[in-house]
Protein backbone atom coordinates (compact mmCIF):
# COMPACT_ATOMS: atom_id res chain seq x y z
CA UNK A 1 93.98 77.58 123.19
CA UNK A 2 92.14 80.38 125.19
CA UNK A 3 90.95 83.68 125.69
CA UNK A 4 92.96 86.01 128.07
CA UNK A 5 91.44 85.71 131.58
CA UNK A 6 89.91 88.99 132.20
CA UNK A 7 89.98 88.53 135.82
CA UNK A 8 93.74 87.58 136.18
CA UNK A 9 95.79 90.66 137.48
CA UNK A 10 99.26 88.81 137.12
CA UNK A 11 101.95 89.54 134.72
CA UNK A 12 101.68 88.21 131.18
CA UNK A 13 103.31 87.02 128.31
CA UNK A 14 102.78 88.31 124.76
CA UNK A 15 103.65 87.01 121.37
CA UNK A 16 104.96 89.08 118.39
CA UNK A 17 105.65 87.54 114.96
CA UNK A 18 104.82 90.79 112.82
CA UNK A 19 104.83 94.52 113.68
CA UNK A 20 105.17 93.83 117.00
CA UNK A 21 108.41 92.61 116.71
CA UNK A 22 110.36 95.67 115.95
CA UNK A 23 107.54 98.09 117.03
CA UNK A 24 105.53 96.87 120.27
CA UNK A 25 104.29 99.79 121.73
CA UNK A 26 104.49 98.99 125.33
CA UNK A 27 106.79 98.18 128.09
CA UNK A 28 108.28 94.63 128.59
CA UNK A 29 110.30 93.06 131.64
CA UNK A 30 111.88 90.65 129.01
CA UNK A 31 112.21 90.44 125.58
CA UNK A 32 112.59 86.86 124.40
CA UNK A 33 112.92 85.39 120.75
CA UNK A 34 110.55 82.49 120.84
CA UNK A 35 108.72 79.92 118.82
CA UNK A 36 105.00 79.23 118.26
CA UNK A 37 104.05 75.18 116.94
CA UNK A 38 100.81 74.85 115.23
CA UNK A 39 100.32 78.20 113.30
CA UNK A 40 102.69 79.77 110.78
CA UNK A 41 103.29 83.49 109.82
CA UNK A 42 101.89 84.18 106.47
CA UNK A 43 100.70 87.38 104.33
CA UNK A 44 97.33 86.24 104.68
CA UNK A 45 95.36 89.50 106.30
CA UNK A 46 94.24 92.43 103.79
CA UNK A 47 94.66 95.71 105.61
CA UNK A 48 92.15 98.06 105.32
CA UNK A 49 93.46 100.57 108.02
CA UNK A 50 97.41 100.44 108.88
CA UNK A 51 98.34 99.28 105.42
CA UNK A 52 95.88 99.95 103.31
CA UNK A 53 91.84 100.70 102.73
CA UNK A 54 88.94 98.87 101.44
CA UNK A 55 89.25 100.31 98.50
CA UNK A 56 93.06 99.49 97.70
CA UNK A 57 93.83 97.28 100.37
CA UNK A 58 97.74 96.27 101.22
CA UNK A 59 98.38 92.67 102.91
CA UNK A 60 99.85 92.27 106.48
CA UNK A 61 100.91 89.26 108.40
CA UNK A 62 98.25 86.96 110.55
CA UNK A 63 99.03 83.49 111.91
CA UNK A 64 97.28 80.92 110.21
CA UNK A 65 96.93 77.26 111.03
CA UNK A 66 99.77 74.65 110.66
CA UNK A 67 103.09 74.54 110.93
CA UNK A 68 105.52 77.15 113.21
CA UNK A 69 106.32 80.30 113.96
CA UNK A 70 109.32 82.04 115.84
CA UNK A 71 109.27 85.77 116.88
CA UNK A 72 109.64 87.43 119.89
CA UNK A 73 108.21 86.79 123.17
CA UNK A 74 107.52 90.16 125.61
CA UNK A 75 106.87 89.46 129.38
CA UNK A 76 104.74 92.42 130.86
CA UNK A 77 104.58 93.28 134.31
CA UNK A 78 101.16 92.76 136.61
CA UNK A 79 101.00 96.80 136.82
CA UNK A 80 100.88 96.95 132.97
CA UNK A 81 98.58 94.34 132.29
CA UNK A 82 95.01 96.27 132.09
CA UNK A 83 97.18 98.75 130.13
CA UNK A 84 98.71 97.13 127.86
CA UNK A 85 95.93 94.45 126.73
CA UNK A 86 93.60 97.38 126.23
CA UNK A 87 96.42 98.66 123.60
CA UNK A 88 96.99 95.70 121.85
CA UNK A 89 93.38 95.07 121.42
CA UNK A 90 92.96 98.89 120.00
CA UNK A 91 95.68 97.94 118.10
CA UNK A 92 95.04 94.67 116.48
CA UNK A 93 91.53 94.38 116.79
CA UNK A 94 90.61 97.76 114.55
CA UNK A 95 88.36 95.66 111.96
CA UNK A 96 88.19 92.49 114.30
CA UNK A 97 90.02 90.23 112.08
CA UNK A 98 92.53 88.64 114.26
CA UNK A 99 91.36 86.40 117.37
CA UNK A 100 92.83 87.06 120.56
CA UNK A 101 94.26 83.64 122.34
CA UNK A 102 96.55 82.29 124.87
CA UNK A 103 98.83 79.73 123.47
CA UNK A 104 102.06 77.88 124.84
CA UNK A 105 104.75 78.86 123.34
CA UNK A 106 108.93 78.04 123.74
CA UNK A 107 111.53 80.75 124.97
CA UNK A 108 114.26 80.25 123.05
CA UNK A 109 116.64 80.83 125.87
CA UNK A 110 118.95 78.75 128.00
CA UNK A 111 116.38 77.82 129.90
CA UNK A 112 113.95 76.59 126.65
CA UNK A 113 111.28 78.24 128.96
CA UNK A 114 107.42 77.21 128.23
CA UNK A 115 105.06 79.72 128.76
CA UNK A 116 101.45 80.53 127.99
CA UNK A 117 101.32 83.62 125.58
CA UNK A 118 99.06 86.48 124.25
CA UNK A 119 98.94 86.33 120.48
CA UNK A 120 96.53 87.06 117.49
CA UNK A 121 95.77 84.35 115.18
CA UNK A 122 93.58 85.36 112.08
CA UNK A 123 90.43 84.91 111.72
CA UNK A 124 89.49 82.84 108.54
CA UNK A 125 86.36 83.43 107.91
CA UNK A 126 86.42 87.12 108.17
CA UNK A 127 86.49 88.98 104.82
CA UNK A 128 89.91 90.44 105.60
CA UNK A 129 91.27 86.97 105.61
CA UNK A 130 93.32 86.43 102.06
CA UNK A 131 94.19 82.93 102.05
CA UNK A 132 97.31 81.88 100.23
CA UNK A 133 98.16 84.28 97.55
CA UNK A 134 100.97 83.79 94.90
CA UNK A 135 103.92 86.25 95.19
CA UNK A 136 103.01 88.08 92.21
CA UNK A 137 99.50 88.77 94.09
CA UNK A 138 101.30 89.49 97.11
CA UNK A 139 103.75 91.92 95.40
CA UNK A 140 100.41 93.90 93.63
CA UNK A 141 98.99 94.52 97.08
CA UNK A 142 101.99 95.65 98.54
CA UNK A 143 102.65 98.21 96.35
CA UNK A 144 99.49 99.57 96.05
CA UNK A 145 99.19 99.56 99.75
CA UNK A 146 99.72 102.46 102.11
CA UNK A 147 97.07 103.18 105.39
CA UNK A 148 97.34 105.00 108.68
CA UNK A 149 100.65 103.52 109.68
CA UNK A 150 102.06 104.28 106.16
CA UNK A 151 103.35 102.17 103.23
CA UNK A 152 102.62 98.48 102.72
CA UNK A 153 105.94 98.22 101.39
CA UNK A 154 107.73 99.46 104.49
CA UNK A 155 105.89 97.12 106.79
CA UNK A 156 107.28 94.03 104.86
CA UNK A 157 110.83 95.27 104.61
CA UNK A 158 110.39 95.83 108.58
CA UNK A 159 109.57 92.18 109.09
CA UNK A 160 112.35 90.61 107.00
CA UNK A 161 115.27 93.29 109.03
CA UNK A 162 113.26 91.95 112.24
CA UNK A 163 113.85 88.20 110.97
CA UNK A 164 117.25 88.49 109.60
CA UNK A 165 118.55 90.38 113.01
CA UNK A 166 117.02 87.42 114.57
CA UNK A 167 118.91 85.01 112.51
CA UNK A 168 115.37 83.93 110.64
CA UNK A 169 114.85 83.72 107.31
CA UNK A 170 111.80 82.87 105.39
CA UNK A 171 111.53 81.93 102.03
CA UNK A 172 108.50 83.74 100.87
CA UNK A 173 109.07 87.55 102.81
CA UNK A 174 112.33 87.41 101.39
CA UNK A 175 111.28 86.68 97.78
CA UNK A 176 108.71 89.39 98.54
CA UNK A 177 111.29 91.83 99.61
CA UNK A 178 113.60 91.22 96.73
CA UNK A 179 110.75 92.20 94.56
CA UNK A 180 110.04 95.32 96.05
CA UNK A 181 113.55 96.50 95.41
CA UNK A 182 115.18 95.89 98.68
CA UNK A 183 118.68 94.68 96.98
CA UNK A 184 119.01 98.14 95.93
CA UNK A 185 119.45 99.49 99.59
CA UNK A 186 122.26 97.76 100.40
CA UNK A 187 120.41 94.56 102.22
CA UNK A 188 121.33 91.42 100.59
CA UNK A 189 119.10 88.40 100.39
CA UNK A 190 119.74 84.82 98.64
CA UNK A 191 116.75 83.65 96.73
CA UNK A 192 117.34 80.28 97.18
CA UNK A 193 116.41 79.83 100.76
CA UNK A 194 115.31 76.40 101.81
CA UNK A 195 111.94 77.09 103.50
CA UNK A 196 109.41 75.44 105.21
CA UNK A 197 106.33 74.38 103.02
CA UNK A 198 102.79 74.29 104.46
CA UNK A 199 99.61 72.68 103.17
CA UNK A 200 97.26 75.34 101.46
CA UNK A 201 95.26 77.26 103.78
């Protein structure tokens, strides 16, 4: 694990397991689903800007230690890379809660390509950092949470269409999204998901 080399001017990989998955903000040569071992995607960040404030805070995703993660994988070309790290870190790195790291991660291509990736772990002991909440916790902050980029609620149905269109499903979002009323629109989900269990954070 390391921190981007500021002094390399080649082109780049980058690592999306929440938002950045169905809304990445910049220009990619590829766009690659892909798999991260060691951390695992969890609700585990209260937002105090894009989905929510201090003062009724909403929950978005971080990765936190153990287990593994698959999302998408965006290659960026050496004339984007000043531009498009010094997005992503306006971006993710509002309230500093997330640390910025290069990690190896698997292209889940033909190929089973392994390449060293930009992603943004959280940070646990910043006060933004939730821990392991039960669902009904989970479910109060998402509802109550809407910020700069809009409703709390949204953001978590966004994740699960990104997931399901990638042929992922996770036990917890979708539990999560049933709650929130998602059955209603039309999307189906099956509650009895076999998912991955991690130790407590």
């Amino acid at each position: 694990m390391t921190v981007i080399d500021a002094h390399d001017t080649g082109e780049f990989w980058v690592f999306g397991y929440g938002s950045l998955m169905w809304r990445p903000g910049f220009t990619a040569l590829e766009r690659v689903p892909a798999r991260l071992t060691g951390l695992h995607r969890a609700l585990c960040v209260f937002s105090f800007v894009h989905r929510g404030t201090p003062e009724r805070p909403g929950l978005v995703l971080g990765l936190d230690r153990g287990g593994m993660c698959r999302g998408i994988a965006y290659r960026v070309a050496a004339a984007a890379r000043a531009k498009t790290v010094a997005y992503l870190r306006a971006r993710e790195q509002v309230t500093a809660v997330y640390r910025e790291t290069v990690r190896r991660i698997e292209l889940e291509d033909a190929a089973r390509r392994q390449v060293s990736a930009l992603c943004y772990s959280v940070d646990r002991g910043h006060v933004q950092y939730a821990g392991r909440l039960s669902l009904a916790e989970q479910l109060n902050y998402v509802r109550q949470g809407h910020g700069q980029s809009g409703a709390n609620r949204d953001y978590v149905l966004e994740a699960v269409r990104a997931l399901e269109a990638l042929g992922y499903r996770e036990t917890e979002l979708h539990l999560l999204a049933e709650r929130l009323g998602q059955q209603e629109s039309g999307i189906r989900f099956q509650e009895s998901v076999i998912g991955v269990q991690f130790p407590d954070p």
